[in-house]
PDB file of N, CA and C in Angstrom:
ATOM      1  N   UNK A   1       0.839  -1.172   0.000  1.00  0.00           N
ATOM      2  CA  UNK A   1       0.000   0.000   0.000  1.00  0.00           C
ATOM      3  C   UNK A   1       0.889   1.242   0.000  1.00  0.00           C
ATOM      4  N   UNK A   2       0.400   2.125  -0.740  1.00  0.00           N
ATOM      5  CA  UNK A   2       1.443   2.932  -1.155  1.00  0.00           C
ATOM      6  C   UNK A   2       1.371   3.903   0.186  1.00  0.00           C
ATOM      7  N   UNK A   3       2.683   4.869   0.650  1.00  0.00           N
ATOM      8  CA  UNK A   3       2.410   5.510   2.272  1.00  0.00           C
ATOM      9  C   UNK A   3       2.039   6.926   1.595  1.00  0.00           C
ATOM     10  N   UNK A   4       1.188   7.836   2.441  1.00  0.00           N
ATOM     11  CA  UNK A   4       0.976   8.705   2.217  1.00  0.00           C
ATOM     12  C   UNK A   4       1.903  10.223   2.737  1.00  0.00           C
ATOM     13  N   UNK A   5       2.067  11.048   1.806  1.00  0.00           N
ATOM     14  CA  UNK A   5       2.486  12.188   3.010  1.00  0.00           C
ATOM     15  C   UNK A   5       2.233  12.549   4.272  1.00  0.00           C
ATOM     16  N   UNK A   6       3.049  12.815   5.326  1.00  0.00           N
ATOM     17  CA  UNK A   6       2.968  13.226   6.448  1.00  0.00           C
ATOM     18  C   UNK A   6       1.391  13.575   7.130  1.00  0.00           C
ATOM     19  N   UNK A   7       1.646  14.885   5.859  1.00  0.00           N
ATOM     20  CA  UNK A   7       0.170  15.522   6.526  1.00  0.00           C
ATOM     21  C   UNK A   7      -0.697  15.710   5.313  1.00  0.00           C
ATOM     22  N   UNK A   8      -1.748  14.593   5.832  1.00  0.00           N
ATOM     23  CA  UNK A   8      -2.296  14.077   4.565  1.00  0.00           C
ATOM     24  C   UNK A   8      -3.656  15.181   4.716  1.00  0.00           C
ATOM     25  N   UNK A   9      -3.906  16.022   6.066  1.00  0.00           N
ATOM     26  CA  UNK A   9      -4.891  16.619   6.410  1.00  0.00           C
ATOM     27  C   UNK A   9      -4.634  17.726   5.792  1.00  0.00           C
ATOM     28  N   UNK A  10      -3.431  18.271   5.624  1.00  0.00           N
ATOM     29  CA  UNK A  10      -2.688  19.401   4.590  1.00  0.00           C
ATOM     30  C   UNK A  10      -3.584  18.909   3.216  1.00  0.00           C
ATOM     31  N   UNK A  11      -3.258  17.629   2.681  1.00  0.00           N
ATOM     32  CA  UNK A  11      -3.608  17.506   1.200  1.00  0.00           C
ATOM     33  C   UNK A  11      -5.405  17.419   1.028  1.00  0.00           C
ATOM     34  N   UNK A  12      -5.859  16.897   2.034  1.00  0.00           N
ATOM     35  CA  UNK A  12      -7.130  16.790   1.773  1.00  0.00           C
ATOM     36  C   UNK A  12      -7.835  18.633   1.787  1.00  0.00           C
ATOM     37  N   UNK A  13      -7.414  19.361   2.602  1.00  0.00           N
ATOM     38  CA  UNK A  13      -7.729  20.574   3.076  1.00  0.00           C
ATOM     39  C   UNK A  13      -7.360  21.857   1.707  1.00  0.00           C
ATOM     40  N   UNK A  14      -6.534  20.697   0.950  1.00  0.00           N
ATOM     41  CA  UNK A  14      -5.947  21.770  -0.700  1.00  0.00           C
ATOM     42  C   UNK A  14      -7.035  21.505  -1.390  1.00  0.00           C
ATOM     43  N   UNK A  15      -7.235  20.012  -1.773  1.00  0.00           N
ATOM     44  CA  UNK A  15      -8.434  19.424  -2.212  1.00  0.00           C
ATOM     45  C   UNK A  15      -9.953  20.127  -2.176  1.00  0.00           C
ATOM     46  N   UNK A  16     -10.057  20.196  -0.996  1.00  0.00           N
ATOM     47  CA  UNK A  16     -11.415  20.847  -0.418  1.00  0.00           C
ATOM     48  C   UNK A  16     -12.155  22.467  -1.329  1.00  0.00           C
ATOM     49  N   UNK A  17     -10.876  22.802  -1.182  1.00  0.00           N
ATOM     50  CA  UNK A  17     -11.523  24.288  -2.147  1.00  0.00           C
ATOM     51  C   UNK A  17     -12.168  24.118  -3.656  1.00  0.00           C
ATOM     52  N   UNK A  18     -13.046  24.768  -4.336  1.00  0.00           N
ATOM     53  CA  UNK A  18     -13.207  24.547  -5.682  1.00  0.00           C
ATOM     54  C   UNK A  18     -12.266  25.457  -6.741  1.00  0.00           C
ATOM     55  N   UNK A  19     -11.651  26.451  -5.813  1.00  0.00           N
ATOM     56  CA  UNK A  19     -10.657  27.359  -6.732  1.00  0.00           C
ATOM     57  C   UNK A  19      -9.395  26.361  -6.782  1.00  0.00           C
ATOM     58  N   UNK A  20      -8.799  25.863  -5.504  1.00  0.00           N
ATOM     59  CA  UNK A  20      -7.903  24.861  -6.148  1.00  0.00           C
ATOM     60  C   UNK A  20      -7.667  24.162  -6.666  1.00  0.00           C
ATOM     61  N   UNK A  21      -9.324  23.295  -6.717  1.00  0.00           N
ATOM     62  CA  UNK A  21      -9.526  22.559  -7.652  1.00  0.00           C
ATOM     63  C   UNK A  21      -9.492  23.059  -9.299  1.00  0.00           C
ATOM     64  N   UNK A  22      -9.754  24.074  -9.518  1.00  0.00           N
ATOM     65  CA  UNK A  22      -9.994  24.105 -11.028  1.00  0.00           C
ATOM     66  C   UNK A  22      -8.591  24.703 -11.154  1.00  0.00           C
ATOM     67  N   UNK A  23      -7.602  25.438 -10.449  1.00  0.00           N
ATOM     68  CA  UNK A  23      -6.592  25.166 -10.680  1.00  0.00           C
ATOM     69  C   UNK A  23      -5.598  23.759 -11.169  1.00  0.00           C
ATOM     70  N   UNK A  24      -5.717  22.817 -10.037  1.00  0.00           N
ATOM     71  CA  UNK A  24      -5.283  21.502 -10.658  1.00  0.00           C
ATOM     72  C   UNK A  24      -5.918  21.387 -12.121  1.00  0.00           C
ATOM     73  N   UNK A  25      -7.020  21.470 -12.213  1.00  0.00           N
ATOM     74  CA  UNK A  25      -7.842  21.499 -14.008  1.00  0.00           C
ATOM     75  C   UNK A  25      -7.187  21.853 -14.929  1.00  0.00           C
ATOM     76  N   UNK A  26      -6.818  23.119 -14.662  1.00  0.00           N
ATOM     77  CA  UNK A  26      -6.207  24.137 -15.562  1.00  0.00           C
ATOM     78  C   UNK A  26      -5.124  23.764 -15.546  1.00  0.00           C
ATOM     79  N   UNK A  27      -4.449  23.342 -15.038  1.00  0.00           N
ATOM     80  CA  UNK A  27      -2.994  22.888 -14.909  1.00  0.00           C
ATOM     81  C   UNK A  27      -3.140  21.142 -15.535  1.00  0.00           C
ATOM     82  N   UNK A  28      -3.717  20.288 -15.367  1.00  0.00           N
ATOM     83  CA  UNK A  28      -4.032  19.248 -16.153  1.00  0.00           C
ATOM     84  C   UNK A  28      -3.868  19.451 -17.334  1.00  0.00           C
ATOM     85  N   UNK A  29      -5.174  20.230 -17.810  1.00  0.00           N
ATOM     86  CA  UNK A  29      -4.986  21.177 -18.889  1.00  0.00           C
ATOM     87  C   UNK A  29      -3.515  21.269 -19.745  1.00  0.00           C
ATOM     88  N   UNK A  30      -3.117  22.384 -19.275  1.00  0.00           N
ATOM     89  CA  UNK A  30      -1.701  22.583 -19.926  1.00  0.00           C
ATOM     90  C   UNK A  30      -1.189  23.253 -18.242  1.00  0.00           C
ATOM     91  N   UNK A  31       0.096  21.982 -18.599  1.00  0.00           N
ATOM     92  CA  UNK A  31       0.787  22.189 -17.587  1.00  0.00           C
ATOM     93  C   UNK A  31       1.961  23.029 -17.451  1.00  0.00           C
ATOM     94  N   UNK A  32       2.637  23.904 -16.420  1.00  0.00           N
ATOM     95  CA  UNK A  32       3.975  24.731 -16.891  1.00  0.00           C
ATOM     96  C   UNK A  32       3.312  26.245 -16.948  1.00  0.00           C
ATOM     97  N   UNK A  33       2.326  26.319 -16.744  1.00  0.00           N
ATOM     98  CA  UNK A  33       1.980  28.092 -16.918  1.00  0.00           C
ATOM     99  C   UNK A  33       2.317  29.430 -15.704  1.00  0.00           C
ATOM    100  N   UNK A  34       2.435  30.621 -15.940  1.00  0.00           N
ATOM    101  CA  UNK A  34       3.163  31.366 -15.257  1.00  0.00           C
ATOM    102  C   UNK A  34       1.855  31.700 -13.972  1.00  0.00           C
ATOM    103  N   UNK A  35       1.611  32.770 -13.039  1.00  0.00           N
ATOM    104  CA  UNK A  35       0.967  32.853 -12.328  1.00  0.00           C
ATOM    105  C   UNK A  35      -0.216  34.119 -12.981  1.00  0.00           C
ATOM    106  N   UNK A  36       0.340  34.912 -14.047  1.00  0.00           N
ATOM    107  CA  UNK A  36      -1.093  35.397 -14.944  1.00  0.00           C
ATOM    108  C   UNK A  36      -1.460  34.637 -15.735  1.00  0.00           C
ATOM    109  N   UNK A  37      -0.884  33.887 -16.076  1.00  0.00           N
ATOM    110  CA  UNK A  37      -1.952  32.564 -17.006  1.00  0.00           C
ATOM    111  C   UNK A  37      -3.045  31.994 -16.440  1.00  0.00           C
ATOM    112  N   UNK A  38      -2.548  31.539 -14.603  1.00  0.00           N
ATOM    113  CA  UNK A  38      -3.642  30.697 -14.273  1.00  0.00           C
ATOM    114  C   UNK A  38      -4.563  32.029 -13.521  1.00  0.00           C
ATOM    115  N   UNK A  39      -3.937  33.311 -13.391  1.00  0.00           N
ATOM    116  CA  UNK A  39      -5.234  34.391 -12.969  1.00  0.00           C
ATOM    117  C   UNK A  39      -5.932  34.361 -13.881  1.00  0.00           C
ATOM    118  N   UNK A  40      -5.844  33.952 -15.177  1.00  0.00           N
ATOM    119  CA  UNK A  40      -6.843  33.981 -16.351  1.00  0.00           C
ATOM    120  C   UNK A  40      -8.324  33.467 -16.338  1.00  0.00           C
ATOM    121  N   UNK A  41      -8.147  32.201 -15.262  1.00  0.00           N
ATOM    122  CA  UNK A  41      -8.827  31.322 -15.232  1.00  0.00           C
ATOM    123  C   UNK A  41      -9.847  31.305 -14.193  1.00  0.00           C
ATOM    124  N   UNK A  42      -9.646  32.398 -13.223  1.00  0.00           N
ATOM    125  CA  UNK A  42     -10.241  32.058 -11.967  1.00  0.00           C
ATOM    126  C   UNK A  42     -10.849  33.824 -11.915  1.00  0.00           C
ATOM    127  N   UNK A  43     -11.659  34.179 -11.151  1.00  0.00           N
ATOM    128  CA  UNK A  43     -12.136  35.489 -10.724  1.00  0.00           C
ATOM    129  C   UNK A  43     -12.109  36.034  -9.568  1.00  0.00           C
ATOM    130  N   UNK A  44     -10.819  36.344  -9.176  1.00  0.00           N
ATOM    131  CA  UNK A  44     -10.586  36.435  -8.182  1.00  0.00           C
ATOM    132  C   UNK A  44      -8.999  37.302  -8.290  1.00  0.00           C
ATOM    133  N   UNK A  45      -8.472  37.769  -6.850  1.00  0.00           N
ATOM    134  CA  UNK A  45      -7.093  38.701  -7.443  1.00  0.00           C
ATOM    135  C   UNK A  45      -6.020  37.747  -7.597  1.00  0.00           C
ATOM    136  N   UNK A  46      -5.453  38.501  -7.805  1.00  0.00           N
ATOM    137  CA  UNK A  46      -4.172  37.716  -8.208  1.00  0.00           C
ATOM    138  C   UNK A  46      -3.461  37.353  -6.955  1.00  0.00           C
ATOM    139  N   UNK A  47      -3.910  37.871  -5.839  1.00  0.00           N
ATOM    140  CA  UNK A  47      -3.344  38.005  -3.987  1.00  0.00           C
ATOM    141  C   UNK A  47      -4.195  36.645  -3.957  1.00  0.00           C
ATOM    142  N   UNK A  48      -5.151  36.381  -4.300  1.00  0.00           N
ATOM    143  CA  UNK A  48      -6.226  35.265  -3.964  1.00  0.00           C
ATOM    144  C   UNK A  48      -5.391  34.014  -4.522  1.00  0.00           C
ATOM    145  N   UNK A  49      -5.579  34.203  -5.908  1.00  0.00           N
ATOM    146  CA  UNK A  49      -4.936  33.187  -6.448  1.00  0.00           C
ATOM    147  C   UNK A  49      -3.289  32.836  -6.355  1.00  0.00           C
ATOM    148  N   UNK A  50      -2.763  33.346  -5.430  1.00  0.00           N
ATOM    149  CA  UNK A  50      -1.072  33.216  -5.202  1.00  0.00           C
ATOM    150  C   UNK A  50      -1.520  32.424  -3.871  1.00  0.00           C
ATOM    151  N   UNK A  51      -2.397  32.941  -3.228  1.00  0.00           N
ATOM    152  CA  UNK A  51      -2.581  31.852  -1.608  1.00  0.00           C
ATOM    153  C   UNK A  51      -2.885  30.598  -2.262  1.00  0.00           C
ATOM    154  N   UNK A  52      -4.303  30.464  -2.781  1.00  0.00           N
ATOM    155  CA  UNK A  52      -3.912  29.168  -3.002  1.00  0.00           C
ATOM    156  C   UNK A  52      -3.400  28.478  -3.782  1.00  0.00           C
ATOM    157  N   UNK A  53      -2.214  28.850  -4.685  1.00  0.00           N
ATOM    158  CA  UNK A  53      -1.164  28.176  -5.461  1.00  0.00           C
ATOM    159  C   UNK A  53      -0.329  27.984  -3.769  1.00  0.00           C
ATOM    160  N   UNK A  54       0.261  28.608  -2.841  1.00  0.00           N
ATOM    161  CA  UNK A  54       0.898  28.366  -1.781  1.00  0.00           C
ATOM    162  C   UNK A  54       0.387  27.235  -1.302  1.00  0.00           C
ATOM    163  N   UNK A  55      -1.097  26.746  -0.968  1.00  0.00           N
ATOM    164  CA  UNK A  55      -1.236  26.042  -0.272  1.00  0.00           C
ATOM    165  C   UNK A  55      -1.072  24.703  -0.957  1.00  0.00           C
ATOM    166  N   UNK A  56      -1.344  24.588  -2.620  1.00  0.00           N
ATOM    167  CA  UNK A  56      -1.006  23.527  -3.503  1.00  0.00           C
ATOM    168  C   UNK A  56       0.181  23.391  -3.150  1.00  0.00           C
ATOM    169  N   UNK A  57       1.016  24.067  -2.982  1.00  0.00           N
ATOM    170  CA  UNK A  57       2.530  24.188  -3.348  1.00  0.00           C
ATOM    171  C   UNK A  57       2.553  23.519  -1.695  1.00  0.00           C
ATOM    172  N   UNK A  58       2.097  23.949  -1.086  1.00  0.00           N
ATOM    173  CA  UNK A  58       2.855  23.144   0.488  1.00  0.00           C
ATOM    174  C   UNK A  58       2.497  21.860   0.359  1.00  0.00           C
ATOM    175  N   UNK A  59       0.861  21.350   0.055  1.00  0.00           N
ATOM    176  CA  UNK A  59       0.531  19.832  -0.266  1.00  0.00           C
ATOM    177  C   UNK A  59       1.228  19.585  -1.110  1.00  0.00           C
ATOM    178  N   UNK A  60       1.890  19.818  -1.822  1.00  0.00           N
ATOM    179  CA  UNK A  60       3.252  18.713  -2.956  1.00  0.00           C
ATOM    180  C   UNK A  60       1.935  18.698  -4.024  1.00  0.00           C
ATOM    181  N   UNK A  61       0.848  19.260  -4.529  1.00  0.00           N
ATOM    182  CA  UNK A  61       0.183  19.204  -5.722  1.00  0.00           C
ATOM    183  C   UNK A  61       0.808  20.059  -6.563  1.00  0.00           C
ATOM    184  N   UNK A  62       0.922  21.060  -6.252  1.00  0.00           N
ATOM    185  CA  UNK A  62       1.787  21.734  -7.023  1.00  0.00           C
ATOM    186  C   UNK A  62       3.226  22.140  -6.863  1.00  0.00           C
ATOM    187  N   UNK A  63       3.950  21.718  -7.874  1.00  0.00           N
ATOM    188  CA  UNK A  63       5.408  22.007  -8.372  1.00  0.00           C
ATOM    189  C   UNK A  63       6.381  23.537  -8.818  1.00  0.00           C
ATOM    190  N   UNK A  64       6.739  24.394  -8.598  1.00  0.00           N
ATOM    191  CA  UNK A  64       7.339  25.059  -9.457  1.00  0.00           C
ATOM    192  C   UNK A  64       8.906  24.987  -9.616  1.00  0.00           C
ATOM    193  N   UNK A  65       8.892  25.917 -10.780  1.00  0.00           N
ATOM    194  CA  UNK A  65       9.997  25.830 -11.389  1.00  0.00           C
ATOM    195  C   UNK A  65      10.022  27.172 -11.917  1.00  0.00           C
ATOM    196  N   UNK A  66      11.485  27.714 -11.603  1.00  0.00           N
ATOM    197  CA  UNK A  66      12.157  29.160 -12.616  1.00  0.00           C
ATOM    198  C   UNK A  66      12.473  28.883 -13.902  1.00  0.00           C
ATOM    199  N   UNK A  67      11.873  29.678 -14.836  1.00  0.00           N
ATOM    200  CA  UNK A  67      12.397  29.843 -15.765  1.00  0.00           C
ATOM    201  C   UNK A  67      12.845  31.687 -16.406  1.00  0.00           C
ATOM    202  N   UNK A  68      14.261  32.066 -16.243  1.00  0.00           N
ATOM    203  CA  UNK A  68      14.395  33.281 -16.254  1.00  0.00           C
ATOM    204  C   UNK A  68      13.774  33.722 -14.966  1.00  0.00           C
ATOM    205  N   UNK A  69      12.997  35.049 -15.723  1.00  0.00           N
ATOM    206  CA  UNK A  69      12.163  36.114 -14.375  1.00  0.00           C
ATOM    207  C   UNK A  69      10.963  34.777 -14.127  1.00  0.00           C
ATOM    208  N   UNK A  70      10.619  34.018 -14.711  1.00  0.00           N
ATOM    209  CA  UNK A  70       9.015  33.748 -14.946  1.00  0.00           C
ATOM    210  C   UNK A  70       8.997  32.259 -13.476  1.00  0.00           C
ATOM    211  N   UNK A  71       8.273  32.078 -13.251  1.00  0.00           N
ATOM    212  CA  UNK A  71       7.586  30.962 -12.066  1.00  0.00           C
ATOM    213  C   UNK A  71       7.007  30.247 -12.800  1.00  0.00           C
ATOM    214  N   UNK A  72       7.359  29.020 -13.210  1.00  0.00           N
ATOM    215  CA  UNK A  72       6.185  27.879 -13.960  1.00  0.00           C
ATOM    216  C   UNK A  72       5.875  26.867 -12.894  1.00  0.00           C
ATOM    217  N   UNK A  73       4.677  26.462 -13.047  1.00  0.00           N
ATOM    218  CA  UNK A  73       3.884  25.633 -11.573  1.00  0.00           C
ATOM    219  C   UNK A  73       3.288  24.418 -12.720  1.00  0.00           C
ATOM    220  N   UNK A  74       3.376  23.500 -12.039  1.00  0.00           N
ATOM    221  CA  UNK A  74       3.320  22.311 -12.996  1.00  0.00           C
ATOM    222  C   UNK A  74       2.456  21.318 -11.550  1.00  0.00           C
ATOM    223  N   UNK A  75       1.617  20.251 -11.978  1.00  0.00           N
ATOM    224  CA  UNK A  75       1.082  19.400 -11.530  1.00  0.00           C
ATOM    225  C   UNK A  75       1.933  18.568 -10.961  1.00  0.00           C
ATOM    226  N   UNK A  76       1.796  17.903  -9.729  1.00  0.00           N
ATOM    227  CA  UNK A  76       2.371  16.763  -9.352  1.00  0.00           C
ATOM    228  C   UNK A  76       1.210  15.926  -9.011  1.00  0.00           C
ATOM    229  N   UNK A  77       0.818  14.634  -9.629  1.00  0.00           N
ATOM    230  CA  UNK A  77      -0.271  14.157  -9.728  1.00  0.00           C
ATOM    231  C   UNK A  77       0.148  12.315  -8.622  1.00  0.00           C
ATOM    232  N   UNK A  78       1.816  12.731  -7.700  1.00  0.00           N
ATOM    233  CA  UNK A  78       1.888  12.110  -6.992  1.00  0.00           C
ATOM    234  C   UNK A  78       0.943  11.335  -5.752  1.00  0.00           C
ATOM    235  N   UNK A  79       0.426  12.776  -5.021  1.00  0.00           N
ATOM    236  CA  UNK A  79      -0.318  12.949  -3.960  1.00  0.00           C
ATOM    237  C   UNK A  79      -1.429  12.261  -4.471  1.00  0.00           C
ATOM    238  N   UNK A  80      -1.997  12.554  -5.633  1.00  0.00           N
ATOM    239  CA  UNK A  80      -3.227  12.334  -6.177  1.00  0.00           C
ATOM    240  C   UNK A  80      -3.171  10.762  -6.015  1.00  0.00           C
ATOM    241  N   UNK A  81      -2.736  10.336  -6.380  1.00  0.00           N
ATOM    242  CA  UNK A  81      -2.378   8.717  -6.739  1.00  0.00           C
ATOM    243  C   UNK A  81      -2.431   8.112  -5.386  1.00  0.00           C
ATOM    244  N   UNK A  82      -1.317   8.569  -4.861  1.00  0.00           N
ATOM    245  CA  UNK A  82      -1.621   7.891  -3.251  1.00  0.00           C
ATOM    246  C   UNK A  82      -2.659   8.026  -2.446  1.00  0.00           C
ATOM    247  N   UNK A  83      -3.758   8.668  -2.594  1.00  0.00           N
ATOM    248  CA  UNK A  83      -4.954   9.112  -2.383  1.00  0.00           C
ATOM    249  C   UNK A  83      -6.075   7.699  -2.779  1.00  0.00           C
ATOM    250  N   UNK A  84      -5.606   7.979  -4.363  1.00  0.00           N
ATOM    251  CA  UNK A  84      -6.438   6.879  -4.794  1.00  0.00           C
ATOM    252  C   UNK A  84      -6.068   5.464  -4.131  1.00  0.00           C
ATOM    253  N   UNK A  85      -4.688   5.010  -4.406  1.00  0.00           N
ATOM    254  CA  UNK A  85      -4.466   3.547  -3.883  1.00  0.00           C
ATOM    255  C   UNK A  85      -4.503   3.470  -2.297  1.00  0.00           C
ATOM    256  N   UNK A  86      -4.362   4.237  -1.420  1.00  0.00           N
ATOM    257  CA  UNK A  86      -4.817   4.086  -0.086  1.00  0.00           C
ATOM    258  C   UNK A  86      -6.511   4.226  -0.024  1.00  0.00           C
ATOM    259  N   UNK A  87      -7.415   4.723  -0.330  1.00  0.00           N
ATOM    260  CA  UNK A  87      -8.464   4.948  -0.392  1.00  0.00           C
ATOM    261  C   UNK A  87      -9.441   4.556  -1.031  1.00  0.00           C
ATOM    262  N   UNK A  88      -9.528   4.237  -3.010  1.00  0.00           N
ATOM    263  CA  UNK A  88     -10.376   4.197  -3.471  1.00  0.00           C
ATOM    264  C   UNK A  88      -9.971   2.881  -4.455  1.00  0.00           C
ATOM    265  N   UNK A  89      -8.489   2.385  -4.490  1.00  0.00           N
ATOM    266  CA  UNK A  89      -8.508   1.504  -5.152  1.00  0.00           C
ATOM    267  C   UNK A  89      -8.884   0.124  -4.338  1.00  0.00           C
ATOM    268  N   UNK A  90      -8.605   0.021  -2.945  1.00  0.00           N
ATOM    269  CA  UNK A  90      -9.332  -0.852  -2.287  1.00  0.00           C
ATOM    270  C   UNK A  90     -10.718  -1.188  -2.527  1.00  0.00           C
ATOM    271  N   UNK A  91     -11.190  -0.255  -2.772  1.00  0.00           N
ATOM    272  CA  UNK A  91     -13.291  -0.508  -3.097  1.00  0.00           C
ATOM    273  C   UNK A  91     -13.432  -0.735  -4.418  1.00  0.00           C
ATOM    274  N   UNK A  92     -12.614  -0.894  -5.208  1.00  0.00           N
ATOM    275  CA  UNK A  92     -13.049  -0.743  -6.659  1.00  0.00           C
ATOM    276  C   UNK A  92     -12.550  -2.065  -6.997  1.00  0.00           C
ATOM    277  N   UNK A  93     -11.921  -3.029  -6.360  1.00  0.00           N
ATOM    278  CA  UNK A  93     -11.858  -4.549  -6.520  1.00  0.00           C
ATOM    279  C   UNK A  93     -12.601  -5.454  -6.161  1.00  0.00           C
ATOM    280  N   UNK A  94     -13.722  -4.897  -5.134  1.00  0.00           N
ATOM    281  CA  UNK A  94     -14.848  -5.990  -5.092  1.00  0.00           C
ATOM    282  C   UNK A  94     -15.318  -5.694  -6.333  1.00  0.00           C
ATOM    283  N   UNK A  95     -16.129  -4.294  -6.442  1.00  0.00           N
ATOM    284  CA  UNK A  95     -16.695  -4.331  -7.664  1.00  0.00           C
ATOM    285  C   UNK A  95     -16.265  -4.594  -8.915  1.00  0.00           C
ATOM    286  N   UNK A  96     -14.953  -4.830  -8.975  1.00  0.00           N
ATOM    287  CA  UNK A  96     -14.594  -5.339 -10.433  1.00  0.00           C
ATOM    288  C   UNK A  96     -14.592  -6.515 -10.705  1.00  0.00           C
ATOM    289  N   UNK A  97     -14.754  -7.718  -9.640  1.00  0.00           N
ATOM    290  CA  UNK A  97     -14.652  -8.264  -9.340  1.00  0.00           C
ATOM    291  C   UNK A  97     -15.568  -9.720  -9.821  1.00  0.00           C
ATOM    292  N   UNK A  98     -16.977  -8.359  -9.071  1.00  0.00           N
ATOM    293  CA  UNK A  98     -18.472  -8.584  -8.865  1.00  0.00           C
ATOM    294  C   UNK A  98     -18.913  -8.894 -10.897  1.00  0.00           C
ATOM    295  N   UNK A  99     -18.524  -7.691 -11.256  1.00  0.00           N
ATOM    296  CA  UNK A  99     -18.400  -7.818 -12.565  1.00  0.00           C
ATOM    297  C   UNK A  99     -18.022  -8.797 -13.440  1.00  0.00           C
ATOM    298  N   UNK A 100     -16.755  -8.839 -13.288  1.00  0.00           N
ATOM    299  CA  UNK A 100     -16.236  -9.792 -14.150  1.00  0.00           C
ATOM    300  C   UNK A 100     -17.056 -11.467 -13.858  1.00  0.00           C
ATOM    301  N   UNK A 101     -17.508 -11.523 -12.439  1.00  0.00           N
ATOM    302  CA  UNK A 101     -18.022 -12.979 -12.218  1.00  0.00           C
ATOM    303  C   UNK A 101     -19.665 -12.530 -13.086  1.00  0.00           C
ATOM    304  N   UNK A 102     -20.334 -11.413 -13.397  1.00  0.00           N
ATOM    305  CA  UNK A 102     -21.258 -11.686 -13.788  1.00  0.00           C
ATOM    306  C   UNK A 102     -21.000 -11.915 -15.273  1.00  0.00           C
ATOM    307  N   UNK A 103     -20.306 -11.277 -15.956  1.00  0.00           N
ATOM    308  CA  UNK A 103     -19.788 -11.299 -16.929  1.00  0.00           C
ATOM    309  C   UNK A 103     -19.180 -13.300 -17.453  1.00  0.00           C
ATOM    310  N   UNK A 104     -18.924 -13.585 -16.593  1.00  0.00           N
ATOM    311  CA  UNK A 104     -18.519 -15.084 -17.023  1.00  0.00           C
ATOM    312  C   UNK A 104     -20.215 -15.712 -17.035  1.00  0.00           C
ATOM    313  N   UNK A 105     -20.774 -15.734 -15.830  1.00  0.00           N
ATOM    314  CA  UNK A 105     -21.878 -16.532 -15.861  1.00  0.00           C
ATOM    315  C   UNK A 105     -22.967 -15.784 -16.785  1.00  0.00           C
ATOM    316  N   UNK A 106     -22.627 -14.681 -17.295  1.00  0.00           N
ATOM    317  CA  UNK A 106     -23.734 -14.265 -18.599  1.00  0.00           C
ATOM    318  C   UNK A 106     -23.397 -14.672 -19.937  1.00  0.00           C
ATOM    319  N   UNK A 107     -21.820 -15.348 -20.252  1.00  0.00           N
ATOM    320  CA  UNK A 107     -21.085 -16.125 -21.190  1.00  0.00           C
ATOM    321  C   UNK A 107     -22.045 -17.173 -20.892  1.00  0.00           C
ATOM    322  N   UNK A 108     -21.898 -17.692 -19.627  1.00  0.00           N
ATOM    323  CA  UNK A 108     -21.815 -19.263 -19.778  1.00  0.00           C
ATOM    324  C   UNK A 108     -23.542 -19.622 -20.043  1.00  0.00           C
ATOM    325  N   UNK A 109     -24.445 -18.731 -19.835  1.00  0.00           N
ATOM    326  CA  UNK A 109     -25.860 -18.961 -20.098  1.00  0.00           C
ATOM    327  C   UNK A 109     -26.026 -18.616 -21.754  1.00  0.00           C
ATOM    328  N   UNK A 110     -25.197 -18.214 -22.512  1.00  0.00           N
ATOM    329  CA  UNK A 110     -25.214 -18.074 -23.840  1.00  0.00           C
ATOM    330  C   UNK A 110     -24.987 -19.247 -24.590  1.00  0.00           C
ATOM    331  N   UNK A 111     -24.164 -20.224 -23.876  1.00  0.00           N
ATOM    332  CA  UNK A 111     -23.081 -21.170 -24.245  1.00  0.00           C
ATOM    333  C   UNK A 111     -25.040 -22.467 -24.542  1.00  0.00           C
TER     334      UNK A 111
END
């Protein structure tokens, strides 16, 4: 099972917002953009949208990087993952499970 960051209450609490969320989006999107690219996206100041790039940036969702004068912030879709396999990939093997056995015995009534 994969271990999670420290403070996983940090990552869930980045999660929680819908502005950070459509940040991660936008950054899915096209990844590598400066910090007026992603003000493009959101309605709100640019003071708004620098907090919560900070708080991405402390949960390890978001990455940056210098290039020249410019700040590029890039996805880390690490956290994300360990999220899923501690959490959601456990539940999604009964049901695949469940499936595939109906899936044989709806073969075998064809047969």
């Amino acid at each position: 099972m994969a271990e999670l960051p420290d403070d996983t209450d940090l990552l869930f609490k980045a999660l929680a917002d819908p502005s950070r969320r459509k940040l991660l989006d936008v950054l899915h999107g096209h990844d590598g953009q400066t910090l007026n690219d992603l003000c493009e996206h959101l309605d709100m100041t640019r003071q708004g949208v620098t907090q919560h790039l900070g708080l991405l940036e402390a949960s390890n969702l978001v990455v940056t990087v210098r290039s020249g004068r410019e700040k590029l912030h890039f996805l880390n879709p690490v956290p994300l993952q360990q999220i899923y396999e501690r959490w959601i990939a456990k539940f999604e093997k009964p049901r695949l499970k469940a499936l595939s056995s109906l899936k044989r015995r709806l073969e075998k009534g064809n047969d």
